[in-house]
PDB file of N, CA and C in Angstrom:
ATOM      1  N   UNK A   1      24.601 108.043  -8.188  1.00  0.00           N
ATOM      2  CA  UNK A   1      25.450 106.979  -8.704  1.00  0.00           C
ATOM      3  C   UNK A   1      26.925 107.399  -8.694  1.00  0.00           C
ATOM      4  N   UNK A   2      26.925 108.583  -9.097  1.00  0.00           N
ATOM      5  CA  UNK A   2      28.499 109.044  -9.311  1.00  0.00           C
ATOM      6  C   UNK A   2      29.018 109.056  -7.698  1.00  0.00           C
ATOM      7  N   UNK A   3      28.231 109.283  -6.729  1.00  0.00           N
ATOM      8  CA  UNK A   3      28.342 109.366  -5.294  1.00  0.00           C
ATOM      9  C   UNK A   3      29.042 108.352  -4.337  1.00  0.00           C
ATOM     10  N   UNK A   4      28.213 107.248  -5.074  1.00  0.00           N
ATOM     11  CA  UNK A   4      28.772 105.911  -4.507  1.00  0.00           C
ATOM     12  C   UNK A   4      29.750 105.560  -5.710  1.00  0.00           C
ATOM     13  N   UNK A   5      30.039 105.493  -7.057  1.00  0.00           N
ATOM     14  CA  UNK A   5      31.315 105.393  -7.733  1.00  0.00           C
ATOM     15  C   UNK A   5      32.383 106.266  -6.428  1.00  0.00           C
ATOM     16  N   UNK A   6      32.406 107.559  -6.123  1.00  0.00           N
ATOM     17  CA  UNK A   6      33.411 107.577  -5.723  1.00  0.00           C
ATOM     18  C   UNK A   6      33.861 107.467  -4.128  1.00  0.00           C
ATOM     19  N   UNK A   7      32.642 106.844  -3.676  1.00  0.00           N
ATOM     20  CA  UNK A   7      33.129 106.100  -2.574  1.00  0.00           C
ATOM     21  C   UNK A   7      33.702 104.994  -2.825  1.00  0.00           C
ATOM     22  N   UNK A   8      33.187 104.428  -3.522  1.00  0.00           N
ATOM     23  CA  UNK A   8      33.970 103.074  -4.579  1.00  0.00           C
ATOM     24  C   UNK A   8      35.842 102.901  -4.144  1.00  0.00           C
ATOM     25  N   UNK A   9      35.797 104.488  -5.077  1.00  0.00           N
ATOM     26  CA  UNK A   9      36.977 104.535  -5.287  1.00  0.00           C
ATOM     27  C   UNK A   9      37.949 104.993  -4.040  1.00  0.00           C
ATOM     28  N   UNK A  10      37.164 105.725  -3.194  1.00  0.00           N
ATOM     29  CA  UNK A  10      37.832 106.466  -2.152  1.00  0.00           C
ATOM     30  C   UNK A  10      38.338 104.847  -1.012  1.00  0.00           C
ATOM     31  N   UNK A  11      37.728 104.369  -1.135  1.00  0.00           N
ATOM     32  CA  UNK A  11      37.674 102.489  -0.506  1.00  0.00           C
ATOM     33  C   UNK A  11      38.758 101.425  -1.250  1.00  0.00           C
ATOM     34  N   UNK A  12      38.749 101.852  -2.296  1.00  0.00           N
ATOM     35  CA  UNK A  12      40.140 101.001  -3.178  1.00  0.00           C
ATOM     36  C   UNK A  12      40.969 101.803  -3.193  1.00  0.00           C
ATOM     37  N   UNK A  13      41.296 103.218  -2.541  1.00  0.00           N
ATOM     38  CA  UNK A  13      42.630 103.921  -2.047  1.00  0.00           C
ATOM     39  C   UNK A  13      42.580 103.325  -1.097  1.00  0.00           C
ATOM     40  N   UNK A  14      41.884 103.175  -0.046  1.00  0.00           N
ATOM     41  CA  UNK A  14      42.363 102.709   1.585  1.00  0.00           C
ATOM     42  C   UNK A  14      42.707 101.123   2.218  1.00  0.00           C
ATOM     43  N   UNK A  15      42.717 100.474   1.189  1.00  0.00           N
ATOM     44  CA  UNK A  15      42.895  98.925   0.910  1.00  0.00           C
ATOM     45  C   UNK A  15      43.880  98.453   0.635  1.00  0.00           C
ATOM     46  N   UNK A  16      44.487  97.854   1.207  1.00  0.00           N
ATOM     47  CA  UNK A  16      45.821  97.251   0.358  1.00  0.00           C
ATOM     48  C   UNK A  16      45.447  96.549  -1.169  1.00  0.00           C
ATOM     49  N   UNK A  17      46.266  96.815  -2.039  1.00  0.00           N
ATOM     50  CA  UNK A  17      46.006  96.103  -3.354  1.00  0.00           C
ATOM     51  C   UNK A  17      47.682  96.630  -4.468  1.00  0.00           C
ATOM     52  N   UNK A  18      47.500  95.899  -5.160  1.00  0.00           N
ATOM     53  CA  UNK A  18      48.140  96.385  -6.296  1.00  0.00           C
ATOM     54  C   UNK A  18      47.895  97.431  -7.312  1.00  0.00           C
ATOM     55  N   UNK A  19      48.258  98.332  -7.492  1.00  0.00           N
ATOM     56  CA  UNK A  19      48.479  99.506  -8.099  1.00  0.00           C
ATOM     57  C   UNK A  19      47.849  98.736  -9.406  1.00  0.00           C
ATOM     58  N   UNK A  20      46.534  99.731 -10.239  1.00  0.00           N
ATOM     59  CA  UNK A  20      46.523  98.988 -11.410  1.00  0.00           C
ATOM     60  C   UNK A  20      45.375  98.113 -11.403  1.00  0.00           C
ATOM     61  N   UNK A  21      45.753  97.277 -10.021  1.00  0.00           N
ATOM     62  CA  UNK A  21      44.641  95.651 -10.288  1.00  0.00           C
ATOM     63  C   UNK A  21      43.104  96.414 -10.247  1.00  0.00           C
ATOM     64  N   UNK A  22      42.487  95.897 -10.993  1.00  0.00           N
ATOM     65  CA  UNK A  22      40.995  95.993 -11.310  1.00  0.00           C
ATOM     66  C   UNK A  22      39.952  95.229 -10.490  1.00  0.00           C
ATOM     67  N   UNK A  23      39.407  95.968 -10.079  1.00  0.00           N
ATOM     68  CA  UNK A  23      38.802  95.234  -8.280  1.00  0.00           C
ATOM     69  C   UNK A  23      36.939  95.032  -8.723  1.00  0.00           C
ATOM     70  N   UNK A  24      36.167  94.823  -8.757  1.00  0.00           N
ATOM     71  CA  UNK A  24      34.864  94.999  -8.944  1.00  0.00           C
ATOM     72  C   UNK A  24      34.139  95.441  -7.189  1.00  0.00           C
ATOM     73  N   UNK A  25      33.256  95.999  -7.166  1.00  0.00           N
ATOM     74  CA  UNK A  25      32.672  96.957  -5.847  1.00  0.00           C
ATOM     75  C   UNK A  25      32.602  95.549  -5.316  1.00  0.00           C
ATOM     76  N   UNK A  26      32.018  94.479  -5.234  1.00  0.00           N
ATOM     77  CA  UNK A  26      31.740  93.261  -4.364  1.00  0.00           C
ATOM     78  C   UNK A  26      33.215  93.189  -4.033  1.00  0.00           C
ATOM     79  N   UNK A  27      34.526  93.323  -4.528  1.00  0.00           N
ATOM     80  CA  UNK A  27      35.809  92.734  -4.148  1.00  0.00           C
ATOM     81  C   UNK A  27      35.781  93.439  -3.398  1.00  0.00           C
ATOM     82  N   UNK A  28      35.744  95.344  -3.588  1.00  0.00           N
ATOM     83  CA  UNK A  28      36.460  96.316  -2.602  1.00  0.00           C
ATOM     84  C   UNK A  28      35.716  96.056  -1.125  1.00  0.00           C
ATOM     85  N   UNK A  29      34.231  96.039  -1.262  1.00  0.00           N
ATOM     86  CA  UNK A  29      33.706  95.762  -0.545  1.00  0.00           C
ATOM     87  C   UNK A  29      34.244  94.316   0.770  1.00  0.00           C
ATOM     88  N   UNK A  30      34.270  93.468  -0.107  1.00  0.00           N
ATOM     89  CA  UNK A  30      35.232  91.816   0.933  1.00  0.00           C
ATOM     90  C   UNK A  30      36.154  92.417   0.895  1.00  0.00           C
ATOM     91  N   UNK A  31      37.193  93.487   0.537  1.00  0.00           N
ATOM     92  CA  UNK A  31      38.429  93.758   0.652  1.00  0.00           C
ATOM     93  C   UNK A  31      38.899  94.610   1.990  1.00  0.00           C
ATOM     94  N   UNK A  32      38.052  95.706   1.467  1.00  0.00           N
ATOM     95  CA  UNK A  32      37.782  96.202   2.993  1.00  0.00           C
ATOM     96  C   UNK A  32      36.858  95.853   4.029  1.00  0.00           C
ATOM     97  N   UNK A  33      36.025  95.214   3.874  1.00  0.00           N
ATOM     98  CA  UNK A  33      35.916  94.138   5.560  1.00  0.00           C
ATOM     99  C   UNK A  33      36.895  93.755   6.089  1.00  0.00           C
ATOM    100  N   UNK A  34      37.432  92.565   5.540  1.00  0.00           N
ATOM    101  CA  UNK A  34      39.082  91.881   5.760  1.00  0.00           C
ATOM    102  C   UNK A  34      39.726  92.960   6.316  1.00  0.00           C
ATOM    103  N   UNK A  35      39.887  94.015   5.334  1.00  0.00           N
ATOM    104  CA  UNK A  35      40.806  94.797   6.200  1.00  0.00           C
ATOM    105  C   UNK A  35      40.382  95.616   7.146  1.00  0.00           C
ATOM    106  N   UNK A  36      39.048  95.991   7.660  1.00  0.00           N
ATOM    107  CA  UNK A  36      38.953  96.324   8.487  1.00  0.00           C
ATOM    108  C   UNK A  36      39.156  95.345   9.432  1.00  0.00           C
ATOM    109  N   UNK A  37      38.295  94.324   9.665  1.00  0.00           N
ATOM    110  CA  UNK A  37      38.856  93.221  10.740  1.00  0.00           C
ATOM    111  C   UNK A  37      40.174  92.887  11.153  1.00  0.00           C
ATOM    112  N   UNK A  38      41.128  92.765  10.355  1.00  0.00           N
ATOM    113  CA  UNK A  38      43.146  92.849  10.140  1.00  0.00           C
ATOM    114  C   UNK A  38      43.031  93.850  11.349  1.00  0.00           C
ATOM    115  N   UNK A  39      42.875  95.097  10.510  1.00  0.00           N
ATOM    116  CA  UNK A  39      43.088  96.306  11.780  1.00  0.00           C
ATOM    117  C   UNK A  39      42.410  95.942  13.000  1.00  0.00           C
ATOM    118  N   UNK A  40      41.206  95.367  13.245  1.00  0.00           N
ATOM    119  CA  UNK A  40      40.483  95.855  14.877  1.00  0.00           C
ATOM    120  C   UNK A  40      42.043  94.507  15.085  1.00  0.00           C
ATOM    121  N   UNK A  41      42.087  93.643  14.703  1.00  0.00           N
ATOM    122  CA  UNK A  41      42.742  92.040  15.189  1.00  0.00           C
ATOM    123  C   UNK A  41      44.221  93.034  15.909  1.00  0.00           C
ATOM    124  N   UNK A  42      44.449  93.747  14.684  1.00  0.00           N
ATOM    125  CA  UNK A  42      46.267  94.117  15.137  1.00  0.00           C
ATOM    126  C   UNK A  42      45.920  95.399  16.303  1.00  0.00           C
ATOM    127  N   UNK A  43      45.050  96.354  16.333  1.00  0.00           N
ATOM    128  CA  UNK A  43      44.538  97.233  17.161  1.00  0.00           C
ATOM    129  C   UNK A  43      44.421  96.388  18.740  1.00  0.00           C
ATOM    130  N   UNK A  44      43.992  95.246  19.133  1.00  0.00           N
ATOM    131  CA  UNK A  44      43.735  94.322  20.003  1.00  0.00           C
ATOM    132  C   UNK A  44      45.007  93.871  20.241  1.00  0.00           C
ATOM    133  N   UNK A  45      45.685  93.639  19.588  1.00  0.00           N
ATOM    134  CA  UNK A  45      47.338  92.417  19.889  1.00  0.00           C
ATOM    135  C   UNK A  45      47.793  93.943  20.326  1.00  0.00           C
ATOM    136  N   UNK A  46      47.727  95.435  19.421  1.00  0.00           N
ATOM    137  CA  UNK A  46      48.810  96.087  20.359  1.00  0.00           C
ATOM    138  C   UNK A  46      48.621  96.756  21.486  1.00  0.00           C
ATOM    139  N   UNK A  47      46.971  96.502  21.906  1.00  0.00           N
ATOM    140  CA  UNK A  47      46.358  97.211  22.840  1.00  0.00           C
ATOM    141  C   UNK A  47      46.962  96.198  24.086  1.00  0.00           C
ATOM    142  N   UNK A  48      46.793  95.089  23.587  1.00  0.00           N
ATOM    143  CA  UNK A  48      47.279  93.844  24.748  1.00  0.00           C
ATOM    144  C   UNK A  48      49.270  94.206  25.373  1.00  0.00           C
ATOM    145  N   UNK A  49      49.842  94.408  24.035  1.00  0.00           N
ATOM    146  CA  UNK A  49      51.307  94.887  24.116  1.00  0.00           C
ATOM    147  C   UNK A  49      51.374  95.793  25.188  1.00  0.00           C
ATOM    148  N   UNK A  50      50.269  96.880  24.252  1.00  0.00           N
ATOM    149  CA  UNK A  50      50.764  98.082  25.272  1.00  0.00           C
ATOM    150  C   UNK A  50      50.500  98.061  26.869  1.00  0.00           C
ATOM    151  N   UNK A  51      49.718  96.709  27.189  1.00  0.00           N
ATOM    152  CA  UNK A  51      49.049  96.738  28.687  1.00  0.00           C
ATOM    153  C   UNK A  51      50.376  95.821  29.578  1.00  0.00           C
ATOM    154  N   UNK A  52      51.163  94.714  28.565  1.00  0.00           N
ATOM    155  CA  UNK A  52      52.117  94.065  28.778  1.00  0.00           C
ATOM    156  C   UNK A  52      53.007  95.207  29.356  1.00  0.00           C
ATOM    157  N   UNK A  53      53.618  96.072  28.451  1.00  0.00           N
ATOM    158  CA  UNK A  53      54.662  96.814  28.439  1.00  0.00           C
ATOM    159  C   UNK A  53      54.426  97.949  29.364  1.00  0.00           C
ATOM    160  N   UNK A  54      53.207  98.543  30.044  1.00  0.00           N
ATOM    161  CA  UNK A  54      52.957  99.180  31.052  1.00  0.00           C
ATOM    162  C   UNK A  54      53.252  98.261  32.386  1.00  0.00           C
ATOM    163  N   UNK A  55      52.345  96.869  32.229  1.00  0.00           N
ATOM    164  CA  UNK A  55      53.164  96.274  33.833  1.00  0.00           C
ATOM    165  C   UNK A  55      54.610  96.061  33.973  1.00  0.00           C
ATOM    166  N   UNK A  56      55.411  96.122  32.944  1.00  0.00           N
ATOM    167  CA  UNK A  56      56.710  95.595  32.741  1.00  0.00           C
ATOM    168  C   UNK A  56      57.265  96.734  33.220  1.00  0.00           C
ATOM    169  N   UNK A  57      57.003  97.841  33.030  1.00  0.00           N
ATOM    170  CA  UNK A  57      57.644  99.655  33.204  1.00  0.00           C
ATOM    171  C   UNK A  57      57.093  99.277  34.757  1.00  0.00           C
ATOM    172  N   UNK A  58      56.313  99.130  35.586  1.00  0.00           N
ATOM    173  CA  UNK A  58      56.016  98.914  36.952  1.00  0.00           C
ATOM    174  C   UNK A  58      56.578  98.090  37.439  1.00  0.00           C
ATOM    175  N   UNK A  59      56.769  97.173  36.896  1.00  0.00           N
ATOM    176  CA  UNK A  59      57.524  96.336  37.558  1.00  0.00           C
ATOM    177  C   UNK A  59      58.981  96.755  37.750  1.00  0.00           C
ATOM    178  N   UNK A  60      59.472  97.143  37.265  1.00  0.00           N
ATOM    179  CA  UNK A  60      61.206  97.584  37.148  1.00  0.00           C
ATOM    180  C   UNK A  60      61.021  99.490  37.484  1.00  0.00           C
ATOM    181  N   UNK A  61      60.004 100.248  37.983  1.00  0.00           N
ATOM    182  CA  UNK A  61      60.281 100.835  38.420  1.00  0.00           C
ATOM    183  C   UNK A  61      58.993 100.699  40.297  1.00  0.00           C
ATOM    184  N   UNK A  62      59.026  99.659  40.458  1.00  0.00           N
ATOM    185  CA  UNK A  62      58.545  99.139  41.758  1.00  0.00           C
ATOM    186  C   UNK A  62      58.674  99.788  43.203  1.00  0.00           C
ATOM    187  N   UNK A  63      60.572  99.522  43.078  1.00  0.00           N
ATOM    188  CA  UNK A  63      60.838  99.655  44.170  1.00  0.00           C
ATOM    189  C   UNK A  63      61.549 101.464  44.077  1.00  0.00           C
ATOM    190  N   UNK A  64      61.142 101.825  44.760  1.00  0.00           N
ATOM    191  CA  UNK A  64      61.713 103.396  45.109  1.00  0.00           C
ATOM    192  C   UNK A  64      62.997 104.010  44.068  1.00  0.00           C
ATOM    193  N   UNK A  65      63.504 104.775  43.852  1.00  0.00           N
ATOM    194  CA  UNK A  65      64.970 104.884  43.426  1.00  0.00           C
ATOM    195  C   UNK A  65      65.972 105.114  44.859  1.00  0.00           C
ATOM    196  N   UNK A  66      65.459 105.920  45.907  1.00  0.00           N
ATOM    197  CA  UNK A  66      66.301 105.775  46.846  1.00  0.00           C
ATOM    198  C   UNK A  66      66.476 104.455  47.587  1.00  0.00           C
ATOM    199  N   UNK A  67      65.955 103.617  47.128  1.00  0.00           N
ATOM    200  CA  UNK A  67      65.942 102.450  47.782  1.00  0.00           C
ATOM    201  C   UNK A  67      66.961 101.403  46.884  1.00  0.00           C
ATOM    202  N   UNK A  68      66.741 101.941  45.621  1.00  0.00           N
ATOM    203  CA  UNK A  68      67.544 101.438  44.814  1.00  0.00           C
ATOM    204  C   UNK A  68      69.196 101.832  45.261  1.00  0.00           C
ATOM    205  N   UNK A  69      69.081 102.814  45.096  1.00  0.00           N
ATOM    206  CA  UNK A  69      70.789 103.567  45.047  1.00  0.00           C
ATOM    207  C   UNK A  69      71.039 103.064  47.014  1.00  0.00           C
ATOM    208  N   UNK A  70      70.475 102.544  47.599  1.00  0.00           N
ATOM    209  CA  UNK A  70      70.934 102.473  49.426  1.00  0.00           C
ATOM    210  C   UNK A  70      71.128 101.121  48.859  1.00  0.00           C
ATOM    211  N   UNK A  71      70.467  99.706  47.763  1.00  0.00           N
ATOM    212  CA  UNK A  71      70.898  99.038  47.727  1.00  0.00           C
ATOM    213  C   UNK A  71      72.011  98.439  46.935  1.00  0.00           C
ATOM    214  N   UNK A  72      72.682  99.919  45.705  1.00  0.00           N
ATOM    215  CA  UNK A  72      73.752  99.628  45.018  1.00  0.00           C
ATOM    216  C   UNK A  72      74.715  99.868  45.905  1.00  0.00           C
ATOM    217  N   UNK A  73      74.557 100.369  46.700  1.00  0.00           N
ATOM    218  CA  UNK A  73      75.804 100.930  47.869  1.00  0.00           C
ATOM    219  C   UNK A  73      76.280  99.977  48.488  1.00  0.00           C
ATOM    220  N   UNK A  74      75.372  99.003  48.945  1.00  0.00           N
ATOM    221  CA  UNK A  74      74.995  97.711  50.155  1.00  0.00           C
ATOM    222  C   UNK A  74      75.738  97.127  49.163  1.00  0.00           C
ATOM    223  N   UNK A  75      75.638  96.534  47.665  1.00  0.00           N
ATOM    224  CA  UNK A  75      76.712  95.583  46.896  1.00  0.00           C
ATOM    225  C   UNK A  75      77.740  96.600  46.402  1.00  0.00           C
ATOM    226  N   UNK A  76      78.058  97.709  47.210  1.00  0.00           N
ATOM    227  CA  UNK A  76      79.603  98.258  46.345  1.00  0.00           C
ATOM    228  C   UNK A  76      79.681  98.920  44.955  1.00  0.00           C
ATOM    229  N   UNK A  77      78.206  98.953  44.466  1.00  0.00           N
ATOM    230  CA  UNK A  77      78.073  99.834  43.072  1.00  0.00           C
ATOM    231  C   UNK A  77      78.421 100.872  43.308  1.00  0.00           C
ATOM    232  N   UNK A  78      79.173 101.772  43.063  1.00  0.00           N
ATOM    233  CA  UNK A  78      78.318 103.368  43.099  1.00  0.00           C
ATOM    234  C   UNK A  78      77.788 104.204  41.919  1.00  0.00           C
ATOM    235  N   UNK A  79      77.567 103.632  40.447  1.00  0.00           N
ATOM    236  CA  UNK A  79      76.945 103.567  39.392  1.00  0.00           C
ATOM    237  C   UNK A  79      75.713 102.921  38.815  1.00  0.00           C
ATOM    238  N   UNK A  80      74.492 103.582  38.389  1.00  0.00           N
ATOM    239  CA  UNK A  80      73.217 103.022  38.542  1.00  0.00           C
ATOM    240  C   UNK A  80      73.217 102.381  37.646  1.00  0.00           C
ATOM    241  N   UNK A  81      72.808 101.147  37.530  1.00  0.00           N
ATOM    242  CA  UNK A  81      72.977  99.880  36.515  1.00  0.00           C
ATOM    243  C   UNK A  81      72.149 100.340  35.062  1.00  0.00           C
ATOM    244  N   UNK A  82      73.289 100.468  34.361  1.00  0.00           N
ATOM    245  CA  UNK A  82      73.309 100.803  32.486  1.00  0.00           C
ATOM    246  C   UNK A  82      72.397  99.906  31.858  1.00  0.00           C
ATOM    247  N   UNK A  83      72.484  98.769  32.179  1.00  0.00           N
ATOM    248  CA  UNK A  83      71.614  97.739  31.581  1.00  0.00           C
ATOM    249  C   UNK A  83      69.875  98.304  31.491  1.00  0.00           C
ATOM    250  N   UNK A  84      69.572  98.505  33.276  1.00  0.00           N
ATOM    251  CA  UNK A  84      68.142  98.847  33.122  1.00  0.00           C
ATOM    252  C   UNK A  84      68.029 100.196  32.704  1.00  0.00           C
ATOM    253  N   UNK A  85      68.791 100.835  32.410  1.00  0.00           N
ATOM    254  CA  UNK A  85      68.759 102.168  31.895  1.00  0.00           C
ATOM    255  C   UNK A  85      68.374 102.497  30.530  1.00  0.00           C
ATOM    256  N   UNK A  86      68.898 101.504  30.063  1.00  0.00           N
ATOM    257  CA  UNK A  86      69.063 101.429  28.569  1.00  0.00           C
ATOM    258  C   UNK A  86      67.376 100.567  27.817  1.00  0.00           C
ATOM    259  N   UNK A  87      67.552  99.568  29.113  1.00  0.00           N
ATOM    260  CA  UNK A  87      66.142  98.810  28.812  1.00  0.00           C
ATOM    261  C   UNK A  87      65.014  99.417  28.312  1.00  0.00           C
ATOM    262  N   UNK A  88      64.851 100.382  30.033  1.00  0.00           N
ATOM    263  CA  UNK A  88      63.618 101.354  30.152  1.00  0.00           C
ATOM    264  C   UNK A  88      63.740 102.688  28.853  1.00  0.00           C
ATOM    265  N   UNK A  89      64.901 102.714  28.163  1.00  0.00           N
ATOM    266  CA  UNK A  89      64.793 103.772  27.326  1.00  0.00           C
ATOM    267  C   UNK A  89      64.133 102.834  25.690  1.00  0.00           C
ATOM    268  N   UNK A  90      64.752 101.757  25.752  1.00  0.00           N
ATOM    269  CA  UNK A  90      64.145 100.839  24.530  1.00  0.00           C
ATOM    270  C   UNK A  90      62.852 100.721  24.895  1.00  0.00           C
ATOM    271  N   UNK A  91      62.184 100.482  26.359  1.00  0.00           N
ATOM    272  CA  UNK A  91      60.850 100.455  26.021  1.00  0.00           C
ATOM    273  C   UNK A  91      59.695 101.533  26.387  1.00  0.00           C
ATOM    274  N   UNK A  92      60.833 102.938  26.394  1.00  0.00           N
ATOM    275  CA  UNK A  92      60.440 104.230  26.322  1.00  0.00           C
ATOM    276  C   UNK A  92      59.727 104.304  24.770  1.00  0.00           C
ATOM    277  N   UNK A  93      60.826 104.027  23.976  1.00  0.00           N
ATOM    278  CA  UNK A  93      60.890 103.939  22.319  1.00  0.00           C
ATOM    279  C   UNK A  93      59.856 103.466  21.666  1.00  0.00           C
ATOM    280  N   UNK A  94      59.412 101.943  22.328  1.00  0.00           N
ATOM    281  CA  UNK A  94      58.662 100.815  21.928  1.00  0.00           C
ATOM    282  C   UNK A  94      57.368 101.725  22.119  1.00  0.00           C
ATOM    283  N   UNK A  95      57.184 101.998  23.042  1.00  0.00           N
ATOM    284  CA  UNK A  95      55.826 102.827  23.190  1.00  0.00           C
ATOM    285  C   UNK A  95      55.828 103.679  22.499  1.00  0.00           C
ATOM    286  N   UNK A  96      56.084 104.531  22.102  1.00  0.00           N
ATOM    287  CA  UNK A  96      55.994 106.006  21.524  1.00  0.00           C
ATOM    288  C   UNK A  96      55.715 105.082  19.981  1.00  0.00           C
ATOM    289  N   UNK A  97      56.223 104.159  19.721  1.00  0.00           N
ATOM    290  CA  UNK A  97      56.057 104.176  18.355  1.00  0.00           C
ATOM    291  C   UNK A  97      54.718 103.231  18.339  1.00  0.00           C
ATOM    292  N   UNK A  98      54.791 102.291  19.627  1.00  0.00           N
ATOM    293  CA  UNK A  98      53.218 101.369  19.529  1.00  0.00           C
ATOM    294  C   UNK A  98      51.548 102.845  19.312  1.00  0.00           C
ATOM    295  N   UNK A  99      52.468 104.107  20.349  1.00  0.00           N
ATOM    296  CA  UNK A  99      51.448 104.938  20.520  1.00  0.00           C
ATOM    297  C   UNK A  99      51.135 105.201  18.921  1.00  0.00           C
ATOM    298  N   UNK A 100      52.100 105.589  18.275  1.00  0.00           N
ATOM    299  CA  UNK A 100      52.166 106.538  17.003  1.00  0.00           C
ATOM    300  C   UNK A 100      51.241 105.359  15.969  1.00  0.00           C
ATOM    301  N   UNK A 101      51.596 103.741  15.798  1.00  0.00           N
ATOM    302  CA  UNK A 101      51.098 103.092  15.093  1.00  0.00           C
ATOM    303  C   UNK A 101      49.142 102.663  15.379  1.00  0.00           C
ATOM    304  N   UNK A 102      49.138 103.042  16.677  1.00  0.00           N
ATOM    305  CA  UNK A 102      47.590 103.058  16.947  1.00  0.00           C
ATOM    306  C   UNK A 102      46.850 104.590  16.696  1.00  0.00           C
ATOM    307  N   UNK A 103      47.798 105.547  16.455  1.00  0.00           N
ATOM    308  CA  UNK A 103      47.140 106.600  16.483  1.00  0.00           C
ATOM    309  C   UNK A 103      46.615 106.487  14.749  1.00  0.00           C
ATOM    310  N   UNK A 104      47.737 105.508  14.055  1.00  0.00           N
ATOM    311  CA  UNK A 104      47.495 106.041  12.455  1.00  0.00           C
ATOM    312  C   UNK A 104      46.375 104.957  12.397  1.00  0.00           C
ATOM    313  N   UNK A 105      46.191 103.494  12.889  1.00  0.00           N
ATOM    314  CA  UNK A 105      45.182 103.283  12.360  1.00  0.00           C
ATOM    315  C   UNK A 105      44.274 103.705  13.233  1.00  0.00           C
ATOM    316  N   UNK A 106      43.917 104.518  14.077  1.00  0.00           N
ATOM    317  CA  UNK A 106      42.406 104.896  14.502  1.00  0.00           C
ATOM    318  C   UNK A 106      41.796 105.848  13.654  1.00  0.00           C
ATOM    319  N   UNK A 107      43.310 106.706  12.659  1.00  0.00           N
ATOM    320  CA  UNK A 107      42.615 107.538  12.205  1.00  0.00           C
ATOM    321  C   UNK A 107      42.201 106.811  10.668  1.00  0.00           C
ATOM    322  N   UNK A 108      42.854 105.874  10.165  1.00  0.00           N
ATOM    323  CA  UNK A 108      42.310 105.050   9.402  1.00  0.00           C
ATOM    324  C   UNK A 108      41.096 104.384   9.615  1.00  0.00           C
ATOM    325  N   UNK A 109      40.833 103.828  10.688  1.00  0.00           N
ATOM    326  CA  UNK A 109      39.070 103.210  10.904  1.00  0.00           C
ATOM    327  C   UNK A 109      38.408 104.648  10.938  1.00  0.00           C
ATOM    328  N   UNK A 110      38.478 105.484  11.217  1.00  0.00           N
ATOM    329  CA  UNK A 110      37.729 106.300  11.503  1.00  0.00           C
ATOM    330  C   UNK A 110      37.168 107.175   9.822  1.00  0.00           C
ATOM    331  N   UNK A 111      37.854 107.519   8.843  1.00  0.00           N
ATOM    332  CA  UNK A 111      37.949 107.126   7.567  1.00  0.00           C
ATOM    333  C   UNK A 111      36.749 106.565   7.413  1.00  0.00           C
ATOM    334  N   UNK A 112      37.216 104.677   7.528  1.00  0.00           N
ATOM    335  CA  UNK A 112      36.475 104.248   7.255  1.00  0.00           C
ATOM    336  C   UNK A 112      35.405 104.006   7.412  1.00  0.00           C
ATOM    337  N   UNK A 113      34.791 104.630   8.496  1.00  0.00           N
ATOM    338  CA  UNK A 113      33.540 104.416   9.525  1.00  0.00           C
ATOM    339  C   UNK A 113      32.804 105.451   9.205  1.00  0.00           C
ATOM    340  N   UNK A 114      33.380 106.794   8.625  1.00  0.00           N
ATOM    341  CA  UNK A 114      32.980 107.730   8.200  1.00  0.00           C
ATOM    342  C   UNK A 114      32.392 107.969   6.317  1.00  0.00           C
ATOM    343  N   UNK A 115      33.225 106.574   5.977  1.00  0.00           N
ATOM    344  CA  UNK A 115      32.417 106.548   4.547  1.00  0.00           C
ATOM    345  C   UNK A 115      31.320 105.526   4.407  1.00  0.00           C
TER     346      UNK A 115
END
């Protein structure tokens, strides 16, 4: 009994709630379903992101770089355009942190899969 009390409790740490609020095991229980489902839902939207934001990095790095720089020459650039530079570093960023936010909840389901 004391076993499952403190799985109880180890389950109303990993839940969103209010500090305090008084939950009964049937709540924690619907509480964390919900929130497990939340997570697989947002785990899915950023798995989809991250598949977006990989063709998007292919796409804008497509064509060669020497092919690039023979065609800034052809319009008179001789400076590699700042704009996509800056892009590909914002969605250098975007990833690393989409990576970092799937890494914390896998290790959160996993937690939970484990109690």
């Amino acid at each position: 009994m004391q076993s499952i009390n403190a799985g109880f409790q180890s389950l109303k740490t990993l839940i969103p709630h209010t500090d305090g609020e008084k939950l009964s095991k049937a709540a924690i229980l619907q509480q964390t379903a919900e929130y497990i489902f939340s997570l697989e839902q947002e785990k899915t939207r950023l798995l989809q992101q991250n598949t977006q934001l990989k063709r998007f990095i292919q796409e804008l790095s497509g064509s060669s770089p020497k092919r690039r720089r023979a065609e800034d020459k052809d319009e008179g650039i001789g400076s590699p355009d700042i704009w996509e530079d800056e892009k590909a570093e914002d969605l250098r960023r975007e990833m690393i942190e989409l990576r970092q936010q799937l890494d914390k909840e896998r290790s959160v389901r996993m937690m939970l899969e484990e109690q």
